[in-house]
Protein backbone atom coordinates (compact mmCIF):
# COMPACT_ATOMS: atom_id res chain seq x y z
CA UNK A 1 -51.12 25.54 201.66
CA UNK A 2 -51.95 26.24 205.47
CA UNK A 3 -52.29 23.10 207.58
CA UNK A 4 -54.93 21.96 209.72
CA UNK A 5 -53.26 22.93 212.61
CA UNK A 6 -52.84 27.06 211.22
CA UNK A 7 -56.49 26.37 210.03
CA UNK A 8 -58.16 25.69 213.41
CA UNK A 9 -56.00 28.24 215.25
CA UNK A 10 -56.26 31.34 213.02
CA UNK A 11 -60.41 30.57 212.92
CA UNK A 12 -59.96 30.60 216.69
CA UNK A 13 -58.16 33.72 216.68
CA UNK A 14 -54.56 32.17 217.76
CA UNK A 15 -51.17 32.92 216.76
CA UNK A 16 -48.76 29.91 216.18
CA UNK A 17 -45.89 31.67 217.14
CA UNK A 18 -47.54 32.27 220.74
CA UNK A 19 -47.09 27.98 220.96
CA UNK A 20 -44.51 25.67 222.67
CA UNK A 21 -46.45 22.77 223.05
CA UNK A 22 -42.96 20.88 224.67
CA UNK A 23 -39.79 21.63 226.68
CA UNK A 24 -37.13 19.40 227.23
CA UNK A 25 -36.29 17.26 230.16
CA UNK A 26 -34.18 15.09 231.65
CA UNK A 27 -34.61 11.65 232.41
CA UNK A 28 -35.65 12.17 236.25
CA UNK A 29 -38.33 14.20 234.76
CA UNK A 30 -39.29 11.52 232.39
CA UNK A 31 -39.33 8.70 235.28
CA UNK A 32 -41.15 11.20 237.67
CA UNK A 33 -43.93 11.63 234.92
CA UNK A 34 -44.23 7.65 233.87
CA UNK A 35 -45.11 7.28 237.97
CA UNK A 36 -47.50 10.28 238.16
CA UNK A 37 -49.52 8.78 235.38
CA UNK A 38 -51.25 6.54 236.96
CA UNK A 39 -52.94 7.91 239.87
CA UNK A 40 -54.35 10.73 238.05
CA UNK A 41 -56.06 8.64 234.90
CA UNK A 42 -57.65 6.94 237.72
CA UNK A 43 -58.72 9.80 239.29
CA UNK A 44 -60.05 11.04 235.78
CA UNK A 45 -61.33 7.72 234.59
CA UNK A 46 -63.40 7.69 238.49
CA UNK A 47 -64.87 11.40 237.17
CA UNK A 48 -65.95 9.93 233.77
CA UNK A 49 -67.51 7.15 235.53
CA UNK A 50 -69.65 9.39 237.71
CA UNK A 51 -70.92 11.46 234.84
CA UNK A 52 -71.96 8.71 232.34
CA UNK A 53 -73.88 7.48 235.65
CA UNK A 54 -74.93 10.76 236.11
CA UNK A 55 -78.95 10.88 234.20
CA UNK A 56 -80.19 14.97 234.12
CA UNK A 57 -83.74 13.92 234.72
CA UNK A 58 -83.22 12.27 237.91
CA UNK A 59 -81.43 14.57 239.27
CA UNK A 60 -83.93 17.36 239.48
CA UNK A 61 -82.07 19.94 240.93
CA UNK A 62 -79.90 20.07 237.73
CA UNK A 63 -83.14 21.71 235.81
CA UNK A 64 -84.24 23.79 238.83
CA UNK A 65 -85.52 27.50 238.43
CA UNK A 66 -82.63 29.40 237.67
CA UNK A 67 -81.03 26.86 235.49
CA UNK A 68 -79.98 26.65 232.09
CA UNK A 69 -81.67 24.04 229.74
CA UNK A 70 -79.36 21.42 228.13
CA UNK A 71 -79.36 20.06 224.63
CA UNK A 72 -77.66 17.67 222.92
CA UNK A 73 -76.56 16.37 220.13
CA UNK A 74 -78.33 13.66 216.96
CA UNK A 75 -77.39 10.99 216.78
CA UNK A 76 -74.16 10.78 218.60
CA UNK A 77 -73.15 13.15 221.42
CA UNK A 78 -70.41 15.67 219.96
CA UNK A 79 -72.23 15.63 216.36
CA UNK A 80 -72.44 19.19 216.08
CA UNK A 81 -69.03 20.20 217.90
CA UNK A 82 -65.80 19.59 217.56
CA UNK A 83 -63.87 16.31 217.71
CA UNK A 84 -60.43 15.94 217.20
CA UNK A 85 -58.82 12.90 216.73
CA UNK A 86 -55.44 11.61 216.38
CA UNK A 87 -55.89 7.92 214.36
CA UNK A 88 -53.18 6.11 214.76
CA UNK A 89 -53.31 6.87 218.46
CA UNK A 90 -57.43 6.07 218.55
CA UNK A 91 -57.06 9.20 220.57
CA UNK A 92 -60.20 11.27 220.31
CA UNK A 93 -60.91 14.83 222.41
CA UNK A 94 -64.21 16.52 222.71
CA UNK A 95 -63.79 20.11 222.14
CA UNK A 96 -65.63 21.64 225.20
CA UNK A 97 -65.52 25.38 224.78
CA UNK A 98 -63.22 27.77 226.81
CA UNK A 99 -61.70 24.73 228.69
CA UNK A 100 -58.20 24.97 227.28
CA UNK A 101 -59.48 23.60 224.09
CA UNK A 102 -56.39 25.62 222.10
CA UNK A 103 -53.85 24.25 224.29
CA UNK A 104 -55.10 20.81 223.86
CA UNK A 105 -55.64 20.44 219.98
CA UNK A 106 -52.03 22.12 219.47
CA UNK A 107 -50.73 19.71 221.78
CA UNK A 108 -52.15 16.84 220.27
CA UNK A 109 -51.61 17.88 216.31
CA UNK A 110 -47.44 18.17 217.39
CA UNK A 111 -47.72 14.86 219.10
CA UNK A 112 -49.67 13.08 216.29
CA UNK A 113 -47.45 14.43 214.03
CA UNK A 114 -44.32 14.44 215.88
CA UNK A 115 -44.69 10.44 217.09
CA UNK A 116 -46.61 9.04 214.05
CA UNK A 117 -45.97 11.68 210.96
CA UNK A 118 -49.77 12.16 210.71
CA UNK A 119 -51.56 15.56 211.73
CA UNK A 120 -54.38 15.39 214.32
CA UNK A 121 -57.62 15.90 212.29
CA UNK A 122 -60.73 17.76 213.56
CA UNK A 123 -64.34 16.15 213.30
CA UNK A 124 -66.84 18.50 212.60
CA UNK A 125 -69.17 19.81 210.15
CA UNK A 126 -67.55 22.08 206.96
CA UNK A 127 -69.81 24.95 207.91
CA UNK A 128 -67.78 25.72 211.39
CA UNK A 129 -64.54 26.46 209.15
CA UNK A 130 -62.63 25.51 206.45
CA UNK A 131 -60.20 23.61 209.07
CA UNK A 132 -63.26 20.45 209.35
CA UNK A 133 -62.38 17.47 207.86
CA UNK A 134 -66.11 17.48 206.58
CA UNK A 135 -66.62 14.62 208.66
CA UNK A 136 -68.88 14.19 211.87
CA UNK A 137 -68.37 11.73 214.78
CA UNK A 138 -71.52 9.73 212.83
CA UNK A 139 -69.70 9.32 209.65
CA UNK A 140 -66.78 8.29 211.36
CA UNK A 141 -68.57 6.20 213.97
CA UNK A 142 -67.15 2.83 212.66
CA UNK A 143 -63.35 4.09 213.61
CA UNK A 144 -63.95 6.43 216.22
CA UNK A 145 -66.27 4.35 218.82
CA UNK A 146 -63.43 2.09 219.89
CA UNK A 147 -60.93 5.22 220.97
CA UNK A 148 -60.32 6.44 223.75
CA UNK A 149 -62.65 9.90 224.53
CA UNK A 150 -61.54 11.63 226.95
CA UNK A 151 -62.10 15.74 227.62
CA UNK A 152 -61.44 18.56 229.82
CA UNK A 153 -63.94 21.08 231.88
CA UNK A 154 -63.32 24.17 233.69
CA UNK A 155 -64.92 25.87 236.77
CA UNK A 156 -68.21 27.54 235.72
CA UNK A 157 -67.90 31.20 237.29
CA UNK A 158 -64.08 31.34 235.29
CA UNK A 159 -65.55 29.88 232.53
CA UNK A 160 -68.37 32.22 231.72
CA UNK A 161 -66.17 35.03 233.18
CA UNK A 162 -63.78 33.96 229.68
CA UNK A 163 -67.04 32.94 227.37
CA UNK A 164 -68.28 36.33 227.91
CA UNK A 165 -64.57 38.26 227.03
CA UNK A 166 -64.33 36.16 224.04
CA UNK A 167 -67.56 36.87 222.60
CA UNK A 168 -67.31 40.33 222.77
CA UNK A 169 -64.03 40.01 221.04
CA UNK A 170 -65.93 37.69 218.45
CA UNK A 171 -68.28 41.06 217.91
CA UNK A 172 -65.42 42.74 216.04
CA UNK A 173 -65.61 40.25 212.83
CA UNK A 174 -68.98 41.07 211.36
CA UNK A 175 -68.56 37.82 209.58
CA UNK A 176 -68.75 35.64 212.54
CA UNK A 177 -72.48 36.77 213.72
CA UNK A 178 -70.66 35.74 217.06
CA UNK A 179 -71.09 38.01 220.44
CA UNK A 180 -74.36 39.91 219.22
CA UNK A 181 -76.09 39.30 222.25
CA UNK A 182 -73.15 39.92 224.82
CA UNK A 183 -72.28 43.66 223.31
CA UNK A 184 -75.71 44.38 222.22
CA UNK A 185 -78.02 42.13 224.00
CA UNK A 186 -80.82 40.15 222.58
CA UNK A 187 -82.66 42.04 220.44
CA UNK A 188 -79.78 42.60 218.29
CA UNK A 189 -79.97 46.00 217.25
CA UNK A 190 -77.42 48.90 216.58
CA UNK A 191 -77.14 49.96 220.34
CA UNK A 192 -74.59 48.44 222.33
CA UNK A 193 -75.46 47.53 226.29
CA UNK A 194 -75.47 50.96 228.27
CA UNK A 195 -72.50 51.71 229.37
CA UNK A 196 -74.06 52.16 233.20
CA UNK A 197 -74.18 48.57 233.15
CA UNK A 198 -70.89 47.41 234.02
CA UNK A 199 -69.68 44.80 236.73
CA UNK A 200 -71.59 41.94 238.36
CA UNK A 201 -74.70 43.70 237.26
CA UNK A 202 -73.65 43.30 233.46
CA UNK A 203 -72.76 39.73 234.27
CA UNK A 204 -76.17 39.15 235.12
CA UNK A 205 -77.66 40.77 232.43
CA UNK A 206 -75.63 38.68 230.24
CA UNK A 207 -76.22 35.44 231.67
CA UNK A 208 -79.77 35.77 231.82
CA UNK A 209 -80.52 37.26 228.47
CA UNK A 210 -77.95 34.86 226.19
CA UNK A 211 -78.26 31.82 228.16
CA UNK A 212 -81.24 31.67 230.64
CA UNK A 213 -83.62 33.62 227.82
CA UNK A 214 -82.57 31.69 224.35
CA UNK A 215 -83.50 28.49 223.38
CA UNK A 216 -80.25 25.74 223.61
CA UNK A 217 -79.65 25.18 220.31
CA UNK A 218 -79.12 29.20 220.28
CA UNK A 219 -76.96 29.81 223.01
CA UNK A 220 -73.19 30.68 221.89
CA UNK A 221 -70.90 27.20 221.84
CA UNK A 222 -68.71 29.08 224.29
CA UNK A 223 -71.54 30.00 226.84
CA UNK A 224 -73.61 26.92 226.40
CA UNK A 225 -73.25 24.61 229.65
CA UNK A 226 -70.42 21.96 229.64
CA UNK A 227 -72.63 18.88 230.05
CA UNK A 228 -74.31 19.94 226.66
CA UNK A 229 -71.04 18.84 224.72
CA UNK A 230 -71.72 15.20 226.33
CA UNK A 231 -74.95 14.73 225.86
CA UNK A 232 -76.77 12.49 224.15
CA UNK A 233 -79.73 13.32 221.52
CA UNK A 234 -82.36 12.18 224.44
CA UNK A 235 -80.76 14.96 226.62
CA UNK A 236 -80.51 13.26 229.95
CA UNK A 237 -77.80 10.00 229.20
CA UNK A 238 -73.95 11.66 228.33
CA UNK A 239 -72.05 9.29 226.24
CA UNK A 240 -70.59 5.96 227.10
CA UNK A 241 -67.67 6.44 225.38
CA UNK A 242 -65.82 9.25 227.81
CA UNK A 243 -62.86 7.78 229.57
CA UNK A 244 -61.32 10.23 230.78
CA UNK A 245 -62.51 13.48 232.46
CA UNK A 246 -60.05 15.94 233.88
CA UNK A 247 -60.26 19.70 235.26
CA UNK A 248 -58.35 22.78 233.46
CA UNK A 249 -57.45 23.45 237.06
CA UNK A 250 -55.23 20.36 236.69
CA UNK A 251 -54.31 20.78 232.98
CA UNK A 252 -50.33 20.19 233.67
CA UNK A 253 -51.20 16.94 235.64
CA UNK A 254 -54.30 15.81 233.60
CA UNK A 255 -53.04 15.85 229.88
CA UNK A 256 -49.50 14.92 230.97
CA UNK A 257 -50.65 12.02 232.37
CA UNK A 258 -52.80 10.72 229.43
CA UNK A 259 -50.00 12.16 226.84
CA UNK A 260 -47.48 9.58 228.96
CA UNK A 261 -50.08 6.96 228.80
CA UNK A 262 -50.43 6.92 224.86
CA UNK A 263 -47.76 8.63 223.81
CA UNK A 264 -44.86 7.72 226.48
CA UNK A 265 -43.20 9.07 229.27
CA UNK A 266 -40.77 11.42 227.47
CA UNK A 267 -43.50 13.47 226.07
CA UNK A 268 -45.39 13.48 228.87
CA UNK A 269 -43.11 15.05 231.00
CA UNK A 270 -42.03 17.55 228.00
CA UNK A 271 -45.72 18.35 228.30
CA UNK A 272 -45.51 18.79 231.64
CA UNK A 273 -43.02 21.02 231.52
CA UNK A 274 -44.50 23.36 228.63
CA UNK A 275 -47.15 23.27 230.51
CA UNK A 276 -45.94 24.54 233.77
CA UNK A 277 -44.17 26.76 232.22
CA UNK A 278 -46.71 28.36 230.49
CA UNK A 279 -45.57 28.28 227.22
CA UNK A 280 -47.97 26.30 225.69
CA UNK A 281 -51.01 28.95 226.67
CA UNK A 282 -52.33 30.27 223.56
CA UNK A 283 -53.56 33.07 224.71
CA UNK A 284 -55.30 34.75 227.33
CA UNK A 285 -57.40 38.28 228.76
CA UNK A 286 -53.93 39.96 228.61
CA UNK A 287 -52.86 39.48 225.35
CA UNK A 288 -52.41 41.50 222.47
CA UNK A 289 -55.25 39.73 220.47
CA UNK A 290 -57.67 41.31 222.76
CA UNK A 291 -56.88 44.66 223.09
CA UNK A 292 -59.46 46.39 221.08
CA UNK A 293 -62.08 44.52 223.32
CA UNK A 294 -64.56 47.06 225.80
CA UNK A 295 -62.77 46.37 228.82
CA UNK A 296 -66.36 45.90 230.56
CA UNK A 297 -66.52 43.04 229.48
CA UNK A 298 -63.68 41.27 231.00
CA UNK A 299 -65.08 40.92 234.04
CA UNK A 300 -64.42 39.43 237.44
CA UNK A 301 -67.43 38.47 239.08
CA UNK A 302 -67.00 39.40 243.20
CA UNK A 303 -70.36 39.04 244.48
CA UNK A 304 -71.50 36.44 246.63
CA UNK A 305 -75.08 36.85 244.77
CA UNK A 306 -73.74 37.06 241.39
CA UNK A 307 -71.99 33.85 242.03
CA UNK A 308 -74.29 31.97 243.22
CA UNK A 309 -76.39 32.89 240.30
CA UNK A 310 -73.90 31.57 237.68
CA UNK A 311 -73.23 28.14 239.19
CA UNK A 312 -77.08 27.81 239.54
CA UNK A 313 -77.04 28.46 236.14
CA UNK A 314 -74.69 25.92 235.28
CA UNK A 315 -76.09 23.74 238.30
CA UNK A 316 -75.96 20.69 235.49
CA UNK A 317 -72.74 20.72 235.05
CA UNK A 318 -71.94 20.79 239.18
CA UNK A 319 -73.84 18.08 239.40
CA UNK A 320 -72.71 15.84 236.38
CA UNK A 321 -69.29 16.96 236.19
CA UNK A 322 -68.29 18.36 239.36
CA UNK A 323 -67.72 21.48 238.38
């Protein structure tokens, strides 16, 4: 029987063998991490602060012209995503989309496991994947509103630059419906995007016809902006519960430092290290897993127009999560 761990990572098209979610260290290593903790969950606990403050209807410029809508989630923010929680740590992470999510669950299953002999579990309805628990952040609401929430979000030009790669790898498995309107556009018939379309000018083509054209609740988990995963049903209040809210740009220093804080110092640092040393990426544009993907779509936006137009796009999630 596969676990939950093989579960969520062969849905999400990831090898376990490409994991090292720790390295050993010494014990300079270990002290060096237990004193590094602290400043940085401050500065992450100061983000989270600033985005539950942060209300999307007063700040109009996040739903300028240009922008994409938001939507979230009934009745608890994260309902309809993915929540994974390790219990006896009241450790809970909200799954925000191509921002190191892989790296992060792995991580937390071994530690759950590793320090309490129970595997992380992942919240979220049975319909994304036989690796849900079956259970939503409502019907665990009793348990889970008293952990500690904390998540991770990534630049938004790199972040659609990877949403748009890994839906058009998605397009290969006719059973996932995923990446239709990146290789084909939004009509969704048999022709796939001209092939004259390449480059910043595909980018924008893609970013205004999957995310700035569809409804929300439509748009592709991995394209959707970040501030939707936070969100509350009334779409303008993100939940109260965050704690901690750190950038993929800092991943080494930012789950280190909460790893030492609820786990200890020893795996923090051996976090740390896997982390630094790379080892613990799943995967990325490089690998193997992606070869058969148009190489069009791996793009790398230059443009000081194209640019701008994707962050306006995701002008929300500048705004409420400083991204």
């Amino acid at each position: 029987m596969e676990t939950p761990l093989s579960l969520w990572l062969r849905h999400h098209n990831v090898r376990l063998d490409n994991l090292a979610t720790r390295k050993p260290v010494s014990k300079a290593a270990r002290d060096s991490a237990r004193l590094a903790s602290p400043p940085m969950l401050d500065a992450m606990r100061a983000n989270a602060t600033r985005t539950r403050s942060c209300h999307v209807s007063d700040v109009a410029a996040a739903t300028m012209l240009g922008a994409a809508r938001v939507h979230g989630d009934s009745p608890h923010a994260a309902r309809q995503s993915e929540v994974i929680i390790c219990r006896p740590a009241r450790l809970a992470y909200i799954h925000v989309y191509k921002a190191a999510g892989t790296t992060i669950f792995a991580s937390m299953h071994d530690l759950c496991q590793s320090e309490f002999g129970q595997p992380a579990e992942t919240l979220c309805p049975r319909s994304y994947g036989d690796y849900c628990e079956d259970l939503s952040v409502h019907d665990e609401w009793h348990l889970v509103s008293n952990y500690t929430w904390f998540t991770f979000v990534r630049d938004s030009v790199d972040r659609f630059e990877s949403s748009v790669f890994e839906l058009a790898k998605r397009f290969e498995d006719p059973a996932e419906q995923k990446g239709q309107c990146v290789v084909r556009g939004p009509k969704d018939d048999s022709a796939i995007r001209p092939a004259n379309r390449r480059g910043d000018q595909l980018a924008l083509d893609i970013l205004h016809e999957c995310l700035l054209e569809q409804s929300p609740v439509d748009v592709a988990q991995h394209m959707k902006p970040q501030a939707s995963f936070l969100l509350e049903p009334d779409d303008v209040t993100f939940t109260p519960l965050l704690a901690y809210l750190g950038r993929v740009e800092q991943l080494a220093e930012g789950w280190s430092a909460i790893v030492t804080e609820v786990f200890g110092a020893r795996a923090g640092a051996e976090v740390r290290a896997a982390l630094m040393s790379d080892s613990m990426h799943a995967r990325d544009r490089t690998s193997d897993d992606y070869g058969n993907v148009d190489p069009r779509f791996n793009l790398n936006v230059t443009s000081a127009h194209a640019r701008f137009e994707i962050e306006r796009a995701y002008n929300v999630d500048r705004l409420c999560l400083g991204v």
